[in-house]
C-alpha atoms as a PDB file:
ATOM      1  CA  UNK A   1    -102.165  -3.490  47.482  1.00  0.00           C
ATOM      2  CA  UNK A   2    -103.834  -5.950  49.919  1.00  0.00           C
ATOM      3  CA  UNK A   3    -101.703  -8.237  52.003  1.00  0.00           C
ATOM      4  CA  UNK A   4    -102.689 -11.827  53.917  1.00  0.00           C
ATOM      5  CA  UNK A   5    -100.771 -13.625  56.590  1.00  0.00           C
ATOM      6  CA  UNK A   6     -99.705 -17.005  55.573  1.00  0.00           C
ATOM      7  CA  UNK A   7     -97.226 -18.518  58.584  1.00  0.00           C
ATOM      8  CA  UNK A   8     -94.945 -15.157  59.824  1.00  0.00           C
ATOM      9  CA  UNK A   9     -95.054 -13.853  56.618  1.00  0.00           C
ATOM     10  CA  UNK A  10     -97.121 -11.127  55.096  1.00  0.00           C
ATOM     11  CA  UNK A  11     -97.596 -11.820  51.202  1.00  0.00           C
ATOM     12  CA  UNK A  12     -99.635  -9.823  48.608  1.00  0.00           C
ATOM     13  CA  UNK A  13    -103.136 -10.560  47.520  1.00  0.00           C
ATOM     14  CA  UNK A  14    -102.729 -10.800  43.722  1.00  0.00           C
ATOM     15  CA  UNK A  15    -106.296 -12.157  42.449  1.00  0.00           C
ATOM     16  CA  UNK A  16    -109.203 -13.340  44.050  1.00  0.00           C
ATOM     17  CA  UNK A  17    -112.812 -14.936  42.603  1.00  0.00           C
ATOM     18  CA  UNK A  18    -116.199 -15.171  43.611  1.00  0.00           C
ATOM     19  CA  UNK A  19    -119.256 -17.524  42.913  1.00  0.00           C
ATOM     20  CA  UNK A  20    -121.844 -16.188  40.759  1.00  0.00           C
ATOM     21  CA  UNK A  21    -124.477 -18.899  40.267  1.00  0.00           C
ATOM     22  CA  UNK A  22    -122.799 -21.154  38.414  1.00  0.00           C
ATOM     23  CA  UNK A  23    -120.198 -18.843  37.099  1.00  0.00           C
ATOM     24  CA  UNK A  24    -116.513 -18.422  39.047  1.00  0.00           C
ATOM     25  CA  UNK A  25    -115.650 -14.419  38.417  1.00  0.00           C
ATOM     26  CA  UNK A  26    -111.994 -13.045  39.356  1.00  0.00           C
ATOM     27  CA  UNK A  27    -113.439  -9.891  41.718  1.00  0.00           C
ATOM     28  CA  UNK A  28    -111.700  -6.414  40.407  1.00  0.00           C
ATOM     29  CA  UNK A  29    -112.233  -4.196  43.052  1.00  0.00           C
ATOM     30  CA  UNK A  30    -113.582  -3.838  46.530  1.00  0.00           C
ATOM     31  CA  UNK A  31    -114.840  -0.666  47.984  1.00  0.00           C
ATOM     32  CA  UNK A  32    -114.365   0.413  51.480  1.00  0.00           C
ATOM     33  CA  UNK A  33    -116.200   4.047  53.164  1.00  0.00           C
ATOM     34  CA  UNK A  34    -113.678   6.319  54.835  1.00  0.00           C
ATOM     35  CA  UNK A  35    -115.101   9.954  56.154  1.00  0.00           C
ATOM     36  CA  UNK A  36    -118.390   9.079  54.257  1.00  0.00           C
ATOM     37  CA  UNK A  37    -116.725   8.545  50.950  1.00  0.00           C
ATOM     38  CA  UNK A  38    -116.610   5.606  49.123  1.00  0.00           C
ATOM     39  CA  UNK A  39    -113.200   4.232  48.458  1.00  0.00           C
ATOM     40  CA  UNK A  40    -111.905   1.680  46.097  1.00  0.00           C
ATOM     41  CA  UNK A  41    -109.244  -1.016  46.965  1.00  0.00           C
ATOM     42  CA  UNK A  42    -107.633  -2.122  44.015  1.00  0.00           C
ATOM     43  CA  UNK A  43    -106.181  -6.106  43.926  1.00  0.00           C
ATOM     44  CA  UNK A  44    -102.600  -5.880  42.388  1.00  0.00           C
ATOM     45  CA  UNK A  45    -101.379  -6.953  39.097  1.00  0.00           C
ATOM     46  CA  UNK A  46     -97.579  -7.900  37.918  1.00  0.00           C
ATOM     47  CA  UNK A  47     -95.909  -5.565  36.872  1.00  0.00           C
ATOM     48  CA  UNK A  48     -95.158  -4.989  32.718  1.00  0.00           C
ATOM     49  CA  UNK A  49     -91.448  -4.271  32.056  1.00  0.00           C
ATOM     50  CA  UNK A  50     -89.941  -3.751  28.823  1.00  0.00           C
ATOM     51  CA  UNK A  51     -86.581  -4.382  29.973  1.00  0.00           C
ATOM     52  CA  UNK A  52     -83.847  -3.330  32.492  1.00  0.00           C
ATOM     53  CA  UNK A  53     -82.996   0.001  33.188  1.00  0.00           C
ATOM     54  CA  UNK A  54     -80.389   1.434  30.672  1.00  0.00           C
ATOM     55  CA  UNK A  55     -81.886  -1.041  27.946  1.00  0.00           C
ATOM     56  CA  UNK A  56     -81.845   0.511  24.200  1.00  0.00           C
ATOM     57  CA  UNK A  57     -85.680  -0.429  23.153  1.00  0.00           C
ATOM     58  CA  UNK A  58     -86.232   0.714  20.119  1.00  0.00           C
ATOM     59  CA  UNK A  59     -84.069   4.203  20.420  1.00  0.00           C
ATOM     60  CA  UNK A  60     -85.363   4.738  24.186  1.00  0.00           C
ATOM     61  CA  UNK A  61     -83.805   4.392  26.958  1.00  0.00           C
ATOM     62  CA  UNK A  62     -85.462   2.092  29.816  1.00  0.00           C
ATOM     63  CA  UNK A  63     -85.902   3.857  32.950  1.00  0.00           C
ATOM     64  CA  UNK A  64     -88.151   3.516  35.732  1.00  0.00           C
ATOM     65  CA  UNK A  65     -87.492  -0.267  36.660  1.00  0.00           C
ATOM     66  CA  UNK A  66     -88.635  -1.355  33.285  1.00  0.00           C
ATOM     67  CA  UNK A  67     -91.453   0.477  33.528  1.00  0.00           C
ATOM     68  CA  UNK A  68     -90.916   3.340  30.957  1.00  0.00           C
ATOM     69  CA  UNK A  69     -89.015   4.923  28.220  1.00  0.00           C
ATOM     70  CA  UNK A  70     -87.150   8.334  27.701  1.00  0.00           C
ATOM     71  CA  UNK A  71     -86.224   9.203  24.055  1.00  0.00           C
ATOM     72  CA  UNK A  72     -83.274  12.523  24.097  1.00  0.00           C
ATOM     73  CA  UNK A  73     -81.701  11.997  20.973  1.00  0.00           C
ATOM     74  CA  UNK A  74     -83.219  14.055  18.375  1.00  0.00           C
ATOM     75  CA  UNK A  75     -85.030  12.222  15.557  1.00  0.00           C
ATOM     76  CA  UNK A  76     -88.471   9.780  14.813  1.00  0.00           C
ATOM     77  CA  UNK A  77     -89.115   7.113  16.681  1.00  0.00           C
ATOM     78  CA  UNK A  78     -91.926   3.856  17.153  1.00  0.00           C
ATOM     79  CA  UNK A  79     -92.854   3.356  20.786  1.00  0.00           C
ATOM     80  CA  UNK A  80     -94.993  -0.078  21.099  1.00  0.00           C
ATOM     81  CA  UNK A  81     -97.140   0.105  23.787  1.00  0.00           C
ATOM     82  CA  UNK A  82     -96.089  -3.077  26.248  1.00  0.00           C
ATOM     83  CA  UNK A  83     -99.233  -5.544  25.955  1.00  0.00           C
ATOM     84  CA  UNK A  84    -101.503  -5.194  28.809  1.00  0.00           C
ATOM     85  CA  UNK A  85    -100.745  -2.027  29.715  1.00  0.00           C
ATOM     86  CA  UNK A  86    -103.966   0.224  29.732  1.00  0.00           C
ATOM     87  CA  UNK A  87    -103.145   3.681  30.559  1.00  0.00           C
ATOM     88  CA  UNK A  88     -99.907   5.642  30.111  1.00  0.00           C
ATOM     89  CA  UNK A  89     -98.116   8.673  31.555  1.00  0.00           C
ATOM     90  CA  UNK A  90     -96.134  11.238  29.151  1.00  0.00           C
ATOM     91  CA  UNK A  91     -94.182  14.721  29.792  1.00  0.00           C
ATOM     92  CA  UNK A  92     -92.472  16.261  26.185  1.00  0.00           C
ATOM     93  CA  UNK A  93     -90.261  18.902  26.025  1.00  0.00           C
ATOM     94  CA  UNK A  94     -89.462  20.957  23.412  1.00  0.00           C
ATOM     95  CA  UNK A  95     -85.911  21.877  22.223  1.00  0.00           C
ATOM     96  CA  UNK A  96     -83.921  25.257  23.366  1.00  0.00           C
ATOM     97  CA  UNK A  97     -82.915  27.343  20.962  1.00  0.00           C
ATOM     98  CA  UNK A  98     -79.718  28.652  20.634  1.00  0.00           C
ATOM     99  CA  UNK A  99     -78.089  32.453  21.705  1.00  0.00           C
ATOM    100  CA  UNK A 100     -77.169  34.890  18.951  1.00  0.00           C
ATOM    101  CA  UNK A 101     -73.645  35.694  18.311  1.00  0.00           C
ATOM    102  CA  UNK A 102     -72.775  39.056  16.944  1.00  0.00           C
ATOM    103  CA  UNK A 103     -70.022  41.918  16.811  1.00  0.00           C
ATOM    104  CA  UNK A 104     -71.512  43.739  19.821  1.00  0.00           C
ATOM    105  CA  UNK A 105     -74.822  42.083  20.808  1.00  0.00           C
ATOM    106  CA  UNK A 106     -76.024  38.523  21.311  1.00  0.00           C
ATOM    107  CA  UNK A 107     -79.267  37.838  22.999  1.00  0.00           C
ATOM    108  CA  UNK A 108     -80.218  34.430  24.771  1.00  0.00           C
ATOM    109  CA  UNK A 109     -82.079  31.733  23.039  1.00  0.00           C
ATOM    110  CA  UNK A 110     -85.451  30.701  24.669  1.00  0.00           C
ATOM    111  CA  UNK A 111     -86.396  27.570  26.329  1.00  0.00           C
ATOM    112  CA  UNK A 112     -88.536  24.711  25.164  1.00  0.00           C
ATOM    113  CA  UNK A 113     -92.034  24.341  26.579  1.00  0.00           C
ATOM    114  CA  UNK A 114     -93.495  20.985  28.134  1.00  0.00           C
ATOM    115  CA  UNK A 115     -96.938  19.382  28.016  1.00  0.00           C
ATOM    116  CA  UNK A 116     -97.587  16.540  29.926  1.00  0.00           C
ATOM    117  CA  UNK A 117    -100.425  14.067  30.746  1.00  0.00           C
ATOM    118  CA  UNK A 118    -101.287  11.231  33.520  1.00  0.00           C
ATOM    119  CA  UNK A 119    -103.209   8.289  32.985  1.00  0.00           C
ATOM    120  CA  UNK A 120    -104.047   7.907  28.886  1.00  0.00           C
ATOM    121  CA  UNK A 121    -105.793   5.726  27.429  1.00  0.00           C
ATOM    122  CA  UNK A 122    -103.995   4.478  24.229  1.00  0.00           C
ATOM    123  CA  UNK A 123    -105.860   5.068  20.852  1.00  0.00           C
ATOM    124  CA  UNK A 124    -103.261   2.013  19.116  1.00  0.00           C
ATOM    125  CA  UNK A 125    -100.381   0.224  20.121  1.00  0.00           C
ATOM    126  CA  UNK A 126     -97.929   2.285  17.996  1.00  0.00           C
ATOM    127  CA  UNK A 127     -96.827   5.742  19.425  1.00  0.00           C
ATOM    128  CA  UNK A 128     -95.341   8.113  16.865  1.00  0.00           C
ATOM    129  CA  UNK A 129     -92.758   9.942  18.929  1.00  0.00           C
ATOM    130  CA  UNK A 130     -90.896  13.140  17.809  1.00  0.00           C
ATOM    131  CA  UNK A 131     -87.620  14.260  19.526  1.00  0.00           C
ATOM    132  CA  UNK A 132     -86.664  18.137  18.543  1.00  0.00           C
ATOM    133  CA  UNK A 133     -82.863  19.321  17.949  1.00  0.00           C
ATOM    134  CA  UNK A 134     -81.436  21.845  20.184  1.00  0.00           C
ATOM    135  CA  UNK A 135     -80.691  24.927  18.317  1.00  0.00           C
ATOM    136  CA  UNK A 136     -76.971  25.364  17.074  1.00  0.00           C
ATOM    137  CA  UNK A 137     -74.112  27.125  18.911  1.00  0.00           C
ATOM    138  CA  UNK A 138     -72.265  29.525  16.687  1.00  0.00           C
ATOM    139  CA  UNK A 139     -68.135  31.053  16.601  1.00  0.00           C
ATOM    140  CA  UNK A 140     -68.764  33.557  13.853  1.00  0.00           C
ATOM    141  CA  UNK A 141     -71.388  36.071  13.555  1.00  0.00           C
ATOM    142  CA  UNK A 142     -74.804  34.439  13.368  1.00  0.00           C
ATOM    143  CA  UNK A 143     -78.463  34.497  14.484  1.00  0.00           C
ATOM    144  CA  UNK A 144     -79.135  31.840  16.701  1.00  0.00           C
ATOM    145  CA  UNK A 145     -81.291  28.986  15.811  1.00  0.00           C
ATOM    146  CA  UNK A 146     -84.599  27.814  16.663  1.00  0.00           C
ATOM    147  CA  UNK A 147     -84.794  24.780  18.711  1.00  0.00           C
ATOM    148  CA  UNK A 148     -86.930  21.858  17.008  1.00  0.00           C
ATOM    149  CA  UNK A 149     -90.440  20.498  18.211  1.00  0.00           C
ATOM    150  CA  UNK A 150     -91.088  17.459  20.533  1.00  0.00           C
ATOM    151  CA  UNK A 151     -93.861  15.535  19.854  1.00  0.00           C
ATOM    152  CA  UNK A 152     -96.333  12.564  21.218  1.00  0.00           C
ATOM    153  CA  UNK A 153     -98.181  12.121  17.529  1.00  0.00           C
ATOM    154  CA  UNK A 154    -102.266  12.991  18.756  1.00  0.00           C
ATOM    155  CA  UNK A 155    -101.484  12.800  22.292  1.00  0.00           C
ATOM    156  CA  UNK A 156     -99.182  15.766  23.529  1.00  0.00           C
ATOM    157  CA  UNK A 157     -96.468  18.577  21.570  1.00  0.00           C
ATOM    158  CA  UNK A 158     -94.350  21.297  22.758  1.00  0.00           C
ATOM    159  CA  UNK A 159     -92.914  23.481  20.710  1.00  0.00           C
ATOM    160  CA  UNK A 160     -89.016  24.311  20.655  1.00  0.00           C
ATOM    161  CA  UNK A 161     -87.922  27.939  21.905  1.00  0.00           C
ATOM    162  CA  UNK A 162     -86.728  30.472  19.257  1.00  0.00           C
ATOM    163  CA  UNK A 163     -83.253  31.232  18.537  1.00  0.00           C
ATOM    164  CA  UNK A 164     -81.328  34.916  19.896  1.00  0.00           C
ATOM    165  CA  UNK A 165     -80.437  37.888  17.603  1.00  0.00           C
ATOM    166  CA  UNK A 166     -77.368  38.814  16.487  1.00  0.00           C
ATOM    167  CA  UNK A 167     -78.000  42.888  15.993  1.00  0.00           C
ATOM    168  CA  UNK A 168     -81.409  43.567  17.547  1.00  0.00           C
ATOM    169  CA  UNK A 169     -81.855  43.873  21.371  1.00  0.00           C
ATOM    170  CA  UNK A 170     -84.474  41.633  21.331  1.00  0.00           C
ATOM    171  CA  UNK A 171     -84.444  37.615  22.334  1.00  0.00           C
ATOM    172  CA  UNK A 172     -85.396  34.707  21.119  1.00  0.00           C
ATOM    173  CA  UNK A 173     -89.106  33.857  22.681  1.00  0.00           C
ATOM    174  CA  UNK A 174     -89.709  30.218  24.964  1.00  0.00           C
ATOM    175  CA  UNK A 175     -91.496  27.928  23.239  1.00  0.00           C
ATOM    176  CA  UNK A 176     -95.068  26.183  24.768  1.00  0.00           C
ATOM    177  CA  UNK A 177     -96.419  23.025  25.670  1.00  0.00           C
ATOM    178  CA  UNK A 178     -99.966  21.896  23.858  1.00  0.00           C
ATOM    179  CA  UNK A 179    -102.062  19.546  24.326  1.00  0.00           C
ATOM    180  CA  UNK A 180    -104.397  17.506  21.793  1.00  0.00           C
ATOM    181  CA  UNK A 181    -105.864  15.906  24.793  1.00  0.00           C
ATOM    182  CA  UNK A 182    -107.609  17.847  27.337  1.00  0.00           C
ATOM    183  CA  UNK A 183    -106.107  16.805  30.465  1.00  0.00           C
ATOM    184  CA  UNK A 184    -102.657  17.612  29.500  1.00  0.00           C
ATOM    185  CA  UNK A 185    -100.505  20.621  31.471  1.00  0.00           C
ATOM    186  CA  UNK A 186     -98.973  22.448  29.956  1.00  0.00           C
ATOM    187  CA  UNK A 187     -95.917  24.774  30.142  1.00  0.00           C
ATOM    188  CA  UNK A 188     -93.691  27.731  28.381  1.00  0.00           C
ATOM    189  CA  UNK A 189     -90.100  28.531  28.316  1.00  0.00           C
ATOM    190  CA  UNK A 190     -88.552  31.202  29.205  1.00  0.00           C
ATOM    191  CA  UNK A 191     -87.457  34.065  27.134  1.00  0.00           C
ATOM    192  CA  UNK A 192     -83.725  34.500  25.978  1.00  0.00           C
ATOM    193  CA  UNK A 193     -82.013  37.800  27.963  1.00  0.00           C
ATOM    194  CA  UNK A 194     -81.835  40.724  25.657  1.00  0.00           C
ATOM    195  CA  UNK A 195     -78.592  42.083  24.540  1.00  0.00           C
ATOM    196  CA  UNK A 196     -77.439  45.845  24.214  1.00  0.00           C
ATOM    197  CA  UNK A 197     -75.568  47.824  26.124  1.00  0.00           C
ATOM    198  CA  UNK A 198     -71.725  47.383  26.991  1.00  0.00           C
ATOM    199  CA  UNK A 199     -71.148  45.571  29.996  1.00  0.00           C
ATOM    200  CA  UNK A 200     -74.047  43.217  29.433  1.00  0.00           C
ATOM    201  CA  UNK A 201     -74.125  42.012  25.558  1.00  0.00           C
ATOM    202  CA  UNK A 202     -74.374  38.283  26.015  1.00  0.00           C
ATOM    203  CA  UNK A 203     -78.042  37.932  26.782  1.00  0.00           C
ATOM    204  CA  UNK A 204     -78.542  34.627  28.811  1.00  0.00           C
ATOM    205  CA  UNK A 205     -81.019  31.375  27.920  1.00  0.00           C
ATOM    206  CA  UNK A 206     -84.130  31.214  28.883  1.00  0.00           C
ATOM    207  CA  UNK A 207     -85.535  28.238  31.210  1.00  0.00           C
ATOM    208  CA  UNK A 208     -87.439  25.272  29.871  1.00  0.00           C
ATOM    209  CA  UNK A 209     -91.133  25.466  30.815  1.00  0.00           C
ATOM    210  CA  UNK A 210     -92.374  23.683  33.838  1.00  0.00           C
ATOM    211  CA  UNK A 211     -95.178  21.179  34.689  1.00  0.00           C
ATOM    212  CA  UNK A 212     -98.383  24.547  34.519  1.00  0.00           C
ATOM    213  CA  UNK A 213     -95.384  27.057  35.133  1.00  0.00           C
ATOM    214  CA  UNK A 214     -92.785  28.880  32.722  1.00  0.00           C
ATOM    215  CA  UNK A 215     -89.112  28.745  32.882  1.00  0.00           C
ATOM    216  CA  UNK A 216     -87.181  31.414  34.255  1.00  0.00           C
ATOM    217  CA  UNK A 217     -86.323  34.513  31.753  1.00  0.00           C
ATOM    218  CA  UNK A 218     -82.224  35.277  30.593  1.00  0.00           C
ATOM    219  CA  UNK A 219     -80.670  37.987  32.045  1.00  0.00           C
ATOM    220  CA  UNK A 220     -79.410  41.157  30.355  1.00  0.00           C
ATOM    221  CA  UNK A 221     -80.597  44.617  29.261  1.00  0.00           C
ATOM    222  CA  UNK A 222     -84.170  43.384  30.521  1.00  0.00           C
ATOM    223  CA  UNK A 223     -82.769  42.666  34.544  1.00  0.00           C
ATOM    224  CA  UNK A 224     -81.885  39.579  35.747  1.00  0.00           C
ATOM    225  CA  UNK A 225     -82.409  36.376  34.613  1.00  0.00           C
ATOM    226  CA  UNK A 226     -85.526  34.783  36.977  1.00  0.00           C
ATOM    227  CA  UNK A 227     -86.409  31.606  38.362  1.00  0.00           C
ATOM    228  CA  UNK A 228     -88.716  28.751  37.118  1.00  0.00           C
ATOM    229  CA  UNK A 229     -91.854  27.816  38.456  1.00  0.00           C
ATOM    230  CA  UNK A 230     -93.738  24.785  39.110  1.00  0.00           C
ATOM    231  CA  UNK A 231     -90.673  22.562  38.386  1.00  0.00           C
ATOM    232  CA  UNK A 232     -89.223  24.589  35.153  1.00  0.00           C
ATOM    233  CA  UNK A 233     -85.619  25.766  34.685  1.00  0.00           C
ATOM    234  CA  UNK A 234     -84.120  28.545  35.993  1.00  0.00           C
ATOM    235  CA  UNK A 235     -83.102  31.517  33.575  1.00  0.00           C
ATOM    236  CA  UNK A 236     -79.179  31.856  32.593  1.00  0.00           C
ATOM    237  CA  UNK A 237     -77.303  34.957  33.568  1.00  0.00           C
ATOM    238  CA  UNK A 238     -75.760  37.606  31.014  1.00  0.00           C
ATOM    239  CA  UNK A 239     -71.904  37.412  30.619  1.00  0.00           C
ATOM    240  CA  UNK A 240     -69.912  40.467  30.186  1.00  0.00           C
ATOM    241  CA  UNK A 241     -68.323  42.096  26.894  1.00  0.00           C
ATOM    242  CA  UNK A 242     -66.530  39.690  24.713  1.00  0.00           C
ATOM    243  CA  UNK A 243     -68.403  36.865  26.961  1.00  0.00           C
ATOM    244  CA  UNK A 244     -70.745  34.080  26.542  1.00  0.00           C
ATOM    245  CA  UNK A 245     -74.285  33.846  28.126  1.00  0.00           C
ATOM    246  CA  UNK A 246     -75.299  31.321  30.682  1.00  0.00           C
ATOM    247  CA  UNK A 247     -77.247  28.359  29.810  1.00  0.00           C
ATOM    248  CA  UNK A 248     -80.448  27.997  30.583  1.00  0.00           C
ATOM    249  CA  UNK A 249     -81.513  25.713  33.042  1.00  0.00           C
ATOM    250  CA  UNK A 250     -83.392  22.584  31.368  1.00  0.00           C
ATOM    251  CA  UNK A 251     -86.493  20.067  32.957  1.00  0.00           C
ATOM    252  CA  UNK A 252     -86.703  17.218  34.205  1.00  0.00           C
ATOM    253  CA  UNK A 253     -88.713  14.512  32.649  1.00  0.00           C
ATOM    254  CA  UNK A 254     -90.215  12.622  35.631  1.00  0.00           C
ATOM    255  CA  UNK A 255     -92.831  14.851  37.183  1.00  0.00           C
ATOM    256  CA  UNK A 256     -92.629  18.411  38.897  1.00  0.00           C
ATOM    257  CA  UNK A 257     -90.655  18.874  41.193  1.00  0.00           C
ATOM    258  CA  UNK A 258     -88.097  21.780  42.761  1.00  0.00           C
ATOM    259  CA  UNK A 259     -87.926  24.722  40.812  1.00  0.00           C
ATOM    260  CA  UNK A 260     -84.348  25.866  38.986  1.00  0.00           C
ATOM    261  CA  UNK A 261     -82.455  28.515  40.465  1.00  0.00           C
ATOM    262  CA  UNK A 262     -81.624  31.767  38.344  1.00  0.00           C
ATOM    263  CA  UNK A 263     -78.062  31.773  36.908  1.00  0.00           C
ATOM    264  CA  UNK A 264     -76.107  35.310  37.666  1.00  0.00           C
ATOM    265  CA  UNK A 265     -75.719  38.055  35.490  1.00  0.00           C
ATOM    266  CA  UNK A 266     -71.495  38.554  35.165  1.00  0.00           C
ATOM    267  CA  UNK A 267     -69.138  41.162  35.334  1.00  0.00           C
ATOM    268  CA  UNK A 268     -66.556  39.017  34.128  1.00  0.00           C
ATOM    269  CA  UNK A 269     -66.728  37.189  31.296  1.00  0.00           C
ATOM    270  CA  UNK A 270     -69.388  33.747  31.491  1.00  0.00           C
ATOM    271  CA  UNK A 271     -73.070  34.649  32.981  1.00  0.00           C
ATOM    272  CA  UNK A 272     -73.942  31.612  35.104  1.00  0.00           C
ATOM    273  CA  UNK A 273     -76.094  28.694  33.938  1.00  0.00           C
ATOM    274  CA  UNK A 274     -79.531  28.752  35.380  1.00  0.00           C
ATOM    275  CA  UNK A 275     -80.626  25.643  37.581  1.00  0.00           C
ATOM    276  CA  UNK A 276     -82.466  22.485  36.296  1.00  0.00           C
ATOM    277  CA  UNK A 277     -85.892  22.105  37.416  1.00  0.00           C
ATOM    278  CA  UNK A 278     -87.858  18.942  38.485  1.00  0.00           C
ATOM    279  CA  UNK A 279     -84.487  16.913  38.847  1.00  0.00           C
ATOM    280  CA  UNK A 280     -84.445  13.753  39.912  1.00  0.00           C
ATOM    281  CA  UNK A 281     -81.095  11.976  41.182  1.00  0.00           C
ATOM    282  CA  UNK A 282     -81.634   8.701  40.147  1.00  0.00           C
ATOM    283  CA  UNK A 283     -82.168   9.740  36.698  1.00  0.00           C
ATOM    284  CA  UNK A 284     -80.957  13.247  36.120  1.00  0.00           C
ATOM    285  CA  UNK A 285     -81.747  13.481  32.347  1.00  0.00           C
ATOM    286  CA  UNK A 286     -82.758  17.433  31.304  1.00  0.00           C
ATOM    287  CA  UNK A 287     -83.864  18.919  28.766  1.00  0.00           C
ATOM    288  CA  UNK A 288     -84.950  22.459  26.289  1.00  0.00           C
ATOM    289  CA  UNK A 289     -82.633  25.128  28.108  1.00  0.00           C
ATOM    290  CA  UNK A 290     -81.826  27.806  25.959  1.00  0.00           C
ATOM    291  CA  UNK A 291     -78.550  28.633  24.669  1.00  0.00           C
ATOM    292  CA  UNK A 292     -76.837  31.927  26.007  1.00  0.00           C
ATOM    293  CA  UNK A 293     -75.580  34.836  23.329  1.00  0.00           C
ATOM    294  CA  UNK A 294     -71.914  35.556  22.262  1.00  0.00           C
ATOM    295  CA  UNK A 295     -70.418  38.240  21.453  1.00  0.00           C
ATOM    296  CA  UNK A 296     -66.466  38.636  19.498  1.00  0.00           C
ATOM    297  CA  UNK A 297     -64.160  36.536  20.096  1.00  0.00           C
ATOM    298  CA  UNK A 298     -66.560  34.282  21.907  1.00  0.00           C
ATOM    299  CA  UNK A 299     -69.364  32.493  21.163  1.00  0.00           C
ATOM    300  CA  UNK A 300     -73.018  31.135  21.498  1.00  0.00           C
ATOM    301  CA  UNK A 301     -74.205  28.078  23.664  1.00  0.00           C
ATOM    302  CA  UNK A 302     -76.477  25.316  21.623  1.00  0.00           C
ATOM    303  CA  UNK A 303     -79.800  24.911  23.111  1.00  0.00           C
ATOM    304  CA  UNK A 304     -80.429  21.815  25.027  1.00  0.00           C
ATOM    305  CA  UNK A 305     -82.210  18.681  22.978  1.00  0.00           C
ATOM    306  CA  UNK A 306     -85.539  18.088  23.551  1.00  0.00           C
ATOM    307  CA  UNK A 307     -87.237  14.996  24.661  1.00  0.00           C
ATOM    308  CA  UNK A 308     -90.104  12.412  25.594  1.00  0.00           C
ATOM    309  CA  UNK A 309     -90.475   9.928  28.117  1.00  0.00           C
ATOM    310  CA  UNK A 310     -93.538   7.488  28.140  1.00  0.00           C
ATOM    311  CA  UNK A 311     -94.164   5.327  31.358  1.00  0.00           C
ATOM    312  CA  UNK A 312     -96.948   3.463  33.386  1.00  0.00           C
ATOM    313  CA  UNK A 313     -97.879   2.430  36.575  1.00  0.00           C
ATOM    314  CA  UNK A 314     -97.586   4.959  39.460  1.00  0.00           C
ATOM    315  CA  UNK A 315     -98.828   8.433  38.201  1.00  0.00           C
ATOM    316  CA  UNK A 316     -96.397  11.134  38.281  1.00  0.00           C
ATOM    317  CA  UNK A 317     -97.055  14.450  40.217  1.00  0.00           C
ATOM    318  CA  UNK A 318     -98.215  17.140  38.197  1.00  0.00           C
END
């Protein structure tokens, strides 16, 4: 932004034209050199806003000061792209699946996976936007369920993470971020924690993935559960005999940003929820933690929802 002095007060420079022949031209962008590079010093434009933060628009939510959107309930949505607006930012998460609940083992559901993208250039004015279904919790004797896919239609998908077992040792798998455009990161959940031997049968959820990391692993026969990296959620801890796994930690939708703590494997009876990832306090909306495992008489933790969020203006850190 460029600023002039007008009395005591300092206001911005919003547009400003030139003379060409007989032509007046509004001038886009001046260009300074700093340590022998040439730099460009853009001339401000008001700002686009949908709305007020908290608005419903179209399903969304309005975040951002009205200058983006987060979708978390599962289901098919239309996003219109604001008119004017030229490039947009977008992070999807996958959903978590759910833990397994069983009559002596239930393993940790994995985490979703993120993708996520600065600075697209809109192919339409329509966005097709997908929002995946956290994986089911379950009081009787079940597999756990797979958590549901998140989607930018031809832009950006992540896929939900699997759902735990019920009478194997093995969990259920984190899902991954994809991108159909090149410059998207990407990122993979974290696997459910594996559930065996007494003392440790409810396997914890795995983390959602992170912004080019994975989330943390559950805890359980495999160790204990880890941390996430590069903003993802933190693995869930196992929870003792007749116990429930820990959650797994979920992502934030806003950019990376501190990585979730590991949960702790129990000796009691609930393994601790692993930490969220990439939080931010203003808006602390998470999302694609896997479910922990159950095992008789308790049960298994859903998977967190997925989720998209769609906004423009400042980039966000990836």
């Amino acid at each position: 932004m460029l600023y002039f002095k007008k009395g005591q007060e300092f206001r911005a420079l919003t547009r400003c034209f030139i003379k060409d022949g007989n032509n007046t031209r509004q001038l886009q962008q001046l260009h300074t050199v700093h340590d022998s590079k040439l730099k460009g010093l853009g001339f401000g434009r008001p700002t686009i806003t949908i709305g007020q933060d908290g608005d419903d628009v179209g399903g969304g939510l309005v975040v951002l000061n009205g200058c983006g959107i987060i979708f978390t309930n599962p289901g098919n949505y239309t996003f219109t792209v604001p008119t004017g607006v030229q490039y947009l930012h977008m992070v999807v998460v996958g959903a978590g699946g759910s833990g397994g609940r069983g009559p002596g083992i239930g393993s940790g559901g994995g985490g979703g996976g993120l993708a996520a993208a600065n600075s697209i250039r809109p192919l339409t004015n329509s966005l097709s936007i997908t929002v995946g279904a956290g994986g089911a919790g379950h009081n009787q004797d079940s597999q756990g369920d797979d958590g549901g896919d998140s989607a930018i239609l031809n832009y950006l998908k992540a896929t939900g993470g699997k759902g735990g077992r019920m009478e194997e040792a093995t969990s259920g798998n984190g899902g991954i971020g994809m991108g159909i455009i090149t410059q998207a990161i990407i990122g993979q959940g974290g696997a459910g924690g594996s559930a065996l031997e007494e003392g440790f049968d409810a396997g914890g959820g795995g983390g959602a993935g992170g912004y080019g990391g994975n989330g943390g692993n559950g805890g359980g026969l495999n160790g204990n559960p880890g941390p996430g990296s590069h903003g993802a959620g933190g693995g869930g801890g196992s929870g003792n005999q007749a116990g429930t796994g820990g959650q797994g930690g979920g992502v934030g939708l806003f950019g990376k940003g501190a990585d979730g703590l590991a949960g702790q494997n129990s000796q009691d009876v609930q393994g601790g929820a692993g930490g969220p990832g990439s939080l931010l306090q203003q808006y602390p909306y998470v999302a694609g933690g896997g479910g922990g495992g159950g095992d008789q008489p308790g049960f298994s933790n859903a998977g967190q929802n997925g989720a998209v969020m769609i906004c423009w203006g400042e980039p966000l850190s990836l």
